[in-house]
Protein backbone atom coordinates (compact mmCIF):
# COMPACT_ATOMS: atom_id res chain seq x y z
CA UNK A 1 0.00 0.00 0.00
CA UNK A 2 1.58 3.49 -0.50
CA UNK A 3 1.19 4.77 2.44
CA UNK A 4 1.74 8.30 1.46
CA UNK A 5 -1.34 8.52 -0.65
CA UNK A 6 -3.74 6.66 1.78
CA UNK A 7 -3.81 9.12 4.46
CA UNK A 8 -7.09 10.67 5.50
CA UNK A 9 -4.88 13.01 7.76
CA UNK A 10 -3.74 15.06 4.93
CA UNK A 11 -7.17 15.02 3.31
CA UNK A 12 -9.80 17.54 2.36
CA UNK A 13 -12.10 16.05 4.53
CA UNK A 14 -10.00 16.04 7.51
CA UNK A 15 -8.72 19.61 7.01
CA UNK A 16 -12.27 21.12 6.37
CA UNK A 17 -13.42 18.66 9.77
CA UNK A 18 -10.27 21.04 11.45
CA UNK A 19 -10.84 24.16 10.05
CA UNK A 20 -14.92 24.23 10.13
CA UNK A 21 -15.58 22.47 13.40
CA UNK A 22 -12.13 22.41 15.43
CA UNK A 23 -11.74 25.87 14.67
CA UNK A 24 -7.44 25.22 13.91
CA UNK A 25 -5.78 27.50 11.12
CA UNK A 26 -4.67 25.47 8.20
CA UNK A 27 -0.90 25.86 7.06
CA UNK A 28 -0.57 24.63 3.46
CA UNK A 29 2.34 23.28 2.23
CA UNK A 30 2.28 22.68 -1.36
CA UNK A 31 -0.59 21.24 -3.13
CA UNK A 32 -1.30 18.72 -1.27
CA UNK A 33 0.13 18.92 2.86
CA UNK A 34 -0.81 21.04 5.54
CA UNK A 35 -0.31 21.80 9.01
CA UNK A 36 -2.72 22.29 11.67
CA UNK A 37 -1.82 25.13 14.06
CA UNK A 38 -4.27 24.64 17.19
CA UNK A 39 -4.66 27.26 20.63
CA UNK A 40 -2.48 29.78 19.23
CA UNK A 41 -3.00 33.22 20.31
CA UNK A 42 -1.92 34.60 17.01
CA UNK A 43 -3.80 32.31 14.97
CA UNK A 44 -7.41 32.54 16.69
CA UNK A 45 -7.08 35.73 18.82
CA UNK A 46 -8.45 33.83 22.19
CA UNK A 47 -7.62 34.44 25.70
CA UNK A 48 -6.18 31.09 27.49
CA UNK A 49 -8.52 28.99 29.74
CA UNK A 50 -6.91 27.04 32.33
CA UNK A 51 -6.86 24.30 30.39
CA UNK A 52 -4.88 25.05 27.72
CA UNK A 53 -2.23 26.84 29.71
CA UNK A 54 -0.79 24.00 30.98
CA UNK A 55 -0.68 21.90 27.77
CA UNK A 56 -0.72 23.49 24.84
CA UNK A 57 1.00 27.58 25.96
CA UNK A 58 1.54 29.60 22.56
CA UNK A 59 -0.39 26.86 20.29
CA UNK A 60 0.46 23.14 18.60
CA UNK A 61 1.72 23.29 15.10
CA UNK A 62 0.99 19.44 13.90
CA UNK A 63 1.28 17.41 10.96
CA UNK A 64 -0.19 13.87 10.45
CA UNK A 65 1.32 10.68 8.75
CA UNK A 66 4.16 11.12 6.20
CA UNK A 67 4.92 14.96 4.98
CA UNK A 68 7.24 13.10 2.21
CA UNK A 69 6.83 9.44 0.62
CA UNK A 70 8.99 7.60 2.42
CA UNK A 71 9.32 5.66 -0.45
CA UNK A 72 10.24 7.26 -2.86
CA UNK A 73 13.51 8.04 -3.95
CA UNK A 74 15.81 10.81 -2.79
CA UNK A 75 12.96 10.52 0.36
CA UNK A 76 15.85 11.76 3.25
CA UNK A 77 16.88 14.79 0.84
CA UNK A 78 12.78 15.53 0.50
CA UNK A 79 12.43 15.44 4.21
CA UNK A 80 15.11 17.60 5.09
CA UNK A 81 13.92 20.26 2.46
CA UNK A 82 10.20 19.56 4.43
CA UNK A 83 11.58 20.15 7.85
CA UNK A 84 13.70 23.44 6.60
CA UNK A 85 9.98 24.77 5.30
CA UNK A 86 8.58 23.83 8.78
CA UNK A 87 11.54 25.97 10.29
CA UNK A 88 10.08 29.24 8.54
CA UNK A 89 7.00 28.17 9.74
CA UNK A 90 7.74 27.99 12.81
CA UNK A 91 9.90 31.40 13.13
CA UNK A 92 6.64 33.17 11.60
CA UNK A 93 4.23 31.87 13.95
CA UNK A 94 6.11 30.48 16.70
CA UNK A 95 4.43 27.59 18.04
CA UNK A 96 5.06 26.33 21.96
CA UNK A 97 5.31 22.48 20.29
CA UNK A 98 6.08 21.37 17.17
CA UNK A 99 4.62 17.03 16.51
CA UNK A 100 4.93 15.31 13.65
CA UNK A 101 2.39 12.72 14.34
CA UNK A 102 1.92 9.05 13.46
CA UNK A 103 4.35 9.13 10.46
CA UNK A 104 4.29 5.77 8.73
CA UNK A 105 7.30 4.03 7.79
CA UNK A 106 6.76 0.73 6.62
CA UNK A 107 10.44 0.03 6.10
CA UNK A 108 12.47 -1.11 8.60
CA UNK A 109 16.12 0.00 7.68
CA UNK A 110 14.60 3.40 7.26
CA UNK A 111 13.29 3.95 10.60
CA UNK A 112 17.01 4.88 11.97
CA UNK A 113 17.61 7.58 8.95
CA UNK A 114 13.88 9.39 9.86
CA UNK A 115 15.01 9.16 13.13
CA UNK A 116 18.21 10.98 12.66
CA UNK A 117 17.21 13.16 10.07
CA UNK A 118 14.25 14.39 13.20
CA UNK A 119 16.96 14.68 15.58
CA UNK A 120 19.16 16.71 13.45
CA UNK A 121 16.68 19.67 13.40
CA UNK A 122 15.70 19.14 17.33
CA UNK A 123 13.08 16.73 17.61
CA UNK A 124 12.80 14.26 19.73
CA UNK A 125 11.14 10.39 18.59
CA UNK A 126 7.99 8.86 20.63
CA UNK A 127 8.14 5.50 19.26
CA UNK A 128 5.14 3.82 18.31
CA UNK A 129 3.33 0.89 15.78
CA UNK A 130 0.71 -0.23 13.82
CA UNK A 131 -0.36 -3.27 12.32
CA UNK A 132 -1.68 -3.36 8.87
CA UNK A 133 -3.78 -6.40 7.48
CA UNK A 134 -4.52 -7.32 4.13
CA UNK A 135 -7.88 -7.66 3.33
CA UNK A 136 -7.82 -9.36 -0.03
CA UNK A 137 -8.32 -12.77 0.86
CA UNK A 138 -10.16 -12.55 4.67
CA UNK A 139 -10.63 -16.09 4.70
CA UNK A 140 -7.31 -16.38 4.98
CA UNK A 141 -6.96 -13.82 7.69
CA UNK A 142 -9.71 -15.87 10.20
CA UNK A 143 -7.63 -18.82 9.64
CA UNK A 144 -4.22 -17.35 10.98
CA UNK A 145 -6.20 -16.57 14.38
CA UNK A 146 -5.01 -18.36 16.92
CA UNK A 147 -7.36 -20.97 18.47
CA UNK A 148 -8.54 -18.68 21.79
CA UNK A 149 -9.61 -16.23 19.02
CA UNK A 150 -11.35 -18.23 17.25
CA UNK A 151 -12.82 -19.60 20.41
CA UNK A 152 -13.93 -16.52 21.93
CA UNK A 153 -15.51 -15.49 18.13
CA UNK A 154 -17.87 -18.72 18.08
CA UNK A 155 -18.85 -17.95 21.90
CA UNK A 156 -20.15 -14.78 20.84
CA UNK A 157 -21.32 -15.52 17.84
CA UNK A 158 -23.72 -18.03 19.91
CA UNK A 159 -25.09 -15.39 21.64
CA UNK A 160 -26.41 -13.51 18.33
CA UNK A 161 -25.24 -10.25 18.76
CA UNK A 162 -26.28 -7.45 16.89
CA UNK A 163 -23.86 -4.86 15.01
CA UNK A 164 -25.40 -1.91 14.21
CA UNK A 165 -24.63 0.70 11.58
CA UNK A 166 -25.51 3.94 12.22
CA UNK A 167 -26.84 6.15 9.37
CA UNK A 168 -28.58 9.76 11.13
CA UNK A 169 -27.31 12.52 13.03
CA UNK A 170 -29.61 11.39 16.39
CA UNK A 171 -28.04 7.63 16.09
CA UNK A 172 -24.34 9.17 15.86
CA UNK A 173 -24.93 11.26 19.20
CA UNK A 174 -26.14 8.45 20.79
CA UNK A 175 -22.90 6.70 19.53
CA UNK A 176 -20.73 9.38 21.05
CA UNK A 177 -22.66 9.05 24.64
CA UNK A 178 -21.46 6.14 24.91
CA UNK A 179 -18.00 6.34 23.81
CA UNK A 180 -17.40 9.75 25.69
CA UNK A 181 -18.23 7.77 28.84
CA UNK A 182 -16.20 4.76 28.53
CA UNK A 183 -12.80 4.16 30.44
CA UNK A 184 -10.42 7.05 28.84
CA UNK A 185 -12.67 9.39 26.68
CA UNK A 186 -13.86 11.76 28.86
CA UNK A 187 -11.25 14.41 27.51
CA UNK A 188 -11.19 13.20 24.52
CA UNK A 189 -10.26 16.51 22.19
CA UNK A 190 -13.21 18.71 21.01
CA UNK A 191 -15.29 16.50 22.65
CA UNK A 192 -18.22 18.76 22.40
CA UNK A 193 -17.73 19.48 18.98
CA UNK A 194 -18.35 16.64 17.78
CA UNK A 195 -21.94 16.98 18.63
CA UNK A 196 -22.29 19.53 16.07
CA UNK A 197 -24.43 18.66 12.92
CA UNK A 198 -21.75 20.41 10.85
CA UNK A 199 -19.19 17.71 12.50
CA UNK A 200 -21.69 14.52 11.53
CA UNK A 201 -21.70 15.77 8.51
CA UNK A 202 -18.01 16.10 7.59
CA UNK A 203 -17.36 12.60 9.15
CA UNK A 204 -20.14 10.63 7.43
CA UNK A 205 -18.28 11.39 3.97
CA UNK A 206 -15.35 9.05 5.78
CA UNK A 207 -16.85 7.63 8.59
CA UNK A 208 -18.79 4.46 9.59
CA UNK A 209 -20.32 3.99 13.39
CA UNK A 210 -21.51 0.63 14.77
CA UNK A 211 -22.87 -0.42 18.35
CA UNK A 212 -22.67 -4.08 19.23
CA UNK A 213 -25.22 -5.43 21.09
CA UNK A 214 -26.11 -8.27 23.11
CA UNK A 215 -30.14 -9.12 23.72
CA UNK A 216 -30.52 -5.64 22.87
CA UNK A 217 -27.90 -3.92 25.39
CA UNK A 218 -24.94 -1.97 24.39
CA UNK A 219 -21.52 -3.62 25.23
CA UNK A 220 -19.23 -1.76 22.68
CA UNK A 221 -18.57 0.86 20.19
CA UNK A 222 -16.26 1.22 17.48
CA UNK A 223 -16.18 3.08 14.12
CA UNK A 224 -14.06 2.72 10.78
CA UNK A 225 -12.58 5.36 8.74
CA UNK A 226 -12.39 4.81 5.32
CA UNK A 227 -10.25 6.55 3.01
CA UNK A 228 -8.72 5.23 -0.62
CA UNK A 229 -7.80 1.20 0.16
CA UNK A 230 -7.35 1.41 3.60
CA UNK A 231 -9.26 1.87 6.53
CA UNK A 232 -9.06 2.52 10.03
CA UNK A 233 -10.08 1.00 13.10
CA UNK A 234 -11.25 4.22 15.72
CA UNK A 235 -13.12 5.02 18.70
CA UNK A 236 -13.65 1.81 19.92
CA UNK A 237 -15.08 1.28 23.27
CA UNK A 238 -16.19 -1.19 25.79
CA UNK A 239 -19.74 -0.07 27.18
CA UNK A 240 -20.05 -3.00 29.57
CA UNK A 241 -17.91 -5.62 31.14
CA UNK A 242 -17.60 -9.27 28.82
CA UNK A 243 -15.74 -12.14 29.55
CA UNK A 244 -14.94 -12.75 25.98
CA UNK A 245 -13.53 -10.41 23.16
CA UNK A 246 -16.17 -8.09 21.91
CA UNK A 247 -12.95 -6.40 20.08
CA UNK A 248 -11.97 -9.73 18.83
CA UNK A 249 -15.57 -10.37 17.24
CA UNK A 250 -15.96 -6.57 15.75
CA UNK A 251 -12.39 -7.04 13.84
CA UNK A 252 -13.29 -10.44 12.48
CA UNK A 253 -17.11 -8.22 11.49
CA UNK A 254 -14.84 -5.81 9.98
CA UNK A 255 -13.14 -8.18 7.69
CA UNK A 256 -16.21 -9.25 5.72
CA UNK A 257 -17.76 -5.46 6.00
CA UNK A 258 -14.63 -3.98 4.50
CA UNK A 259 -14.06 -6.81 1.90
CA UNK A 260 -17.85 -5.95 0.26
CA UNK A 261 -16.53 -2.49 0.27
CA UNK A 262 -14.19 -3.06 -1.94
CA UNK A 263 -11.40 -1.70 0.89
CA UNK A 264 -8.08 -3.76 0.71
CA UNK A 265 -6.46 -2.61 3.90
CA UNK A 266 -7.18 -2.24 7.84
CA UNK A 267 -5.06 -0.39 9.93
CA UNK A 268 -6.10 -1.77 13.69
CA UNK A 269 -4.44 2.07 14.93
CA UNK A 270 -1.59 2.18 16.93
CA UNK A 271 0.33 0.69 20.54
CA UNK A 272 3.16 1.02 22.21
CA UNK A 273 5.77 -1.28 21.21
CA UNK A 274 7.59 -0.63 24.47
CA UNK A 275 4.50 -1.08 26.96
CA UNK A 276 4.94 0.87 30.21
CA UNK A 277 2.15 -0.64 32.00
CA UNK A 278 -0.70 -3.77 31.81
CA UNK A 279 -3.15 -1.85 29.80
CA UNK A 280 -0.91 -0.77 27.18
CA UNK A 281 0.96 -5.04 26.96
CA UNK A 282 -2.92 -5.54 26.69
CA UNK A 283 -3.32 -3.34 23.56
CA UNK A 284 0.09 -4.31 22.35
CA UNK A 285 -1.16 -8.39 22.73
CA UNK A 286 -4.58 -7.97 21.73
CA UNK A 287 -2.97 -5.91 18.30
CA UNK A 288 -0.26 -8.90 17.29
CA UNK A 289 -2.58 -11.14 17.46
CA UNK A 290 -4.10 -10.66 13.84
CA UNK A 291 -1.44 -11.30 11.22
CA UNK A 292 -0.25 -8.50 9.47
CA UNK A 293 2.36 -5.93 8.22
CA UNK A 294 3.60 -3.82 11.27
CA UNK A 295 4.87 -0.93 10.35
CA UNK A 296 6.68 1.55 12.53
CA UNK A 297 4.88 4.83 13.08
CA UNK A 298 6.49 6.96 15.11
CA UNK A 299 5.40 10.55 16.20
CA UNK A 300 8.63 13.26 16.59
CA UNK A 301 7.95 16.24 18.96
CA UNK A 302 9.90 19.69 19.15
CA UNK A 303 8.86 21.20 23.25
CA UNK A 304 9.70 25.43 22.05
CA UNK A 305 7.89 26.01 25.77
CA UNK A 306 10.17 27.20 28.54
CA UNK A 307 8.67 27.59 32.03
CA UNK A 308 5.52 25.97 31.08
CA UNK A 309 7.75 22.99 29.40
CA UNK A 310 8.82 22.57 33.18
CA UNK A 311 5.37 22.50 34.58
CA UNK A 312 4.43 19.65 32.33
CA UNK A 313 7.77 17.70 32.95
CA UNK A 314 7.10 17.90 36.32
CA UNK A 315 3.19 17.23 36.04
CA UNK A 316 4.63 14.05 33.35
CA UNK A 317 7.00 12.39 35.86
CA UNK A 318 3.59 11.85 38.52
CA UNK A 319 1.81 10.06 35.13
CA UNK A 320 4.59 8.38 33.79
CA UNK A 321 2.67 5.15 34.11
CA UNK A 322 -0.44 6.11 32.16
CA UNK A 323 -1.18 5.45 28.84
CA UNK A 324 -0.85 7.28 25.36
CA UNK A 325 -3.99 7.41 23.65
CA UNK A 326 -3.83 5.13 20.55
CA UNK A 327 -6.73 7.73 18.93
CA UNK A 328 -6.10 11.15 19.57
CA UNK A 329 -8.18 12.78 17.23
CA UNK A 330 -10.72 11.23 14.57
């Protein structure tokens, strides 16, 4: 898959979702990249609320997935070039933190050059994965589970649950109810605009949302973005306590969904290949366990913030053992 051209992240859709409901100034680069600069006092004019101080002083210049094609040739010499642009970029509008999330490299002996390259100009690397899967033959795909997978599927598929897709505004908001009050989405970003029609709208060009049920009660919540061949696997949530693997069960739906869709990849979003606690081995476990391509995708940071970069240091150290979120942002 070229990863560089399947990325919803530098799409219309995602930077009209950014500039129309997220209210972030849009930073084009080129014909087709952009940044997003969010919280900046130049940029949007607004006074700081206490929660922004602390986290995001003098705004978050970002850029999502690859700003070059890492495959391509010459790719290092394109980066650098990239990275000097971000540089007057940065001087102009003088961001307090500079990310360059979730940039996909599905090469392994060029990890180590991105890495360097990042380093050169001051960044510094959070690593992180994804894996991958190839939907073209998904038969395939069931039978590389391993046998407690495919256990815990049939168990639940004896219980006849019910997956349902979601297709009007009032069905969405009941979706994100439920996923805003789950285990680790309660400040989940612009979490109350995504109740805006203007923000259903945008998402349902891309977007898919499905409840699974059990005799008629909520247990879980996911979605899938879909954008080119590949698709992702987001805001997926466990609504009640199940012995078995509701997440297990929704993949293995996924499969046979995405297949009649004509979509040829699923990216299961990312985990910590170095987990720093049990939740995050748990995420790291449950996402091996489907065979496919893992592909590093790292996300490099430049911290521009001086007093307030010491606050959060010190704020950091007492949450050390908490977990990244694996979806930031839609």
């Amino acid at each position: 898959m070229n990863l560089y051209n399947n990325n919803y992240f530098q799409s219309d859709e995602f930077k009209c979702l950014n500039e129309n409901s997220f209210n972030s100034k849009i930073i084009k680069i080129g014909e087709k990249n952009f940044f997003l600069l969010r919280n900046s006092i130049k940029s949007t004019n607004k006074i700081f609320t206490k929660i922004n101080f602390g986290t995001e002083f003098r705004g978050i210049l970002e850029f999502i997935g690859q700003p070059v094609n890492i495959s391509s040739e010459n790719y290092d010499q394109k980066l650098k070039n990239f990275l000097n642009i971000t540089q007057e970029i940065i001087k102009e509008y003088n961001p307090g933190i500079i990310i360059f999330r979730s940039l996909d490299i599905e090469e392994k002996n060029k990890y180590q050059s991105v890495n360097n390259i990042f380093k050169n100009f001051g960044y510094r690397c959070r690593p992180w994965n994804t894996n991958i899967i190839d939907l073209h033959d998904v038969n395939k795909r069931y039978k590389e589970f391993k046998y407690n997978t495919k256990r815990e599927i049939k168990i639940i598929k004896e219980l006849e649950p019910q997956i349902e897709k979601l297709d009007s505004f009032d069905q969405y908001k009941i979706f994100l109810n439920y996923f805003f009050n789950t285990v680790g989405h309660s400040d989940y970003p612009n979490r109350k605009k995504y109740y805006s029609n203007e923000t259903w709208k945008n998402l349902k060009k891309n977007h898919i949302f499905f409840l699974l049920k059990i005799n008629e009660n909520v247990y879980a919540t996911f979605a899938i973005r879909i954008f080119n061949s590949r698709a992702y696997w987001c805001m997926v949530s466990r609504v009640k306590k199940f012995k078995h693997s509701l997440h297990a069960y929704a993949v293995n739906f996924l499969f046979n969904f995405l297949e009649k869709q004509n979509v040829q990849y699923l990216d299961l979003a990312g985990f910590n290949p170095y987990p720093k606690n049990t939740k995050e081995k748990g995420i790291k476990f449950f996402k091996e366990k489907f065979k496919g391509n893992i592909i590093d995708q790292p996300t490099f940071i430049m911290d521009n913030t001086s007093v307030v970069k010491k606050i959060r240091f010190a704020s950091n150290f007492f949450k050390r053992n908490k977990t990244f979120p694996d979806e930031p942002l839609i």
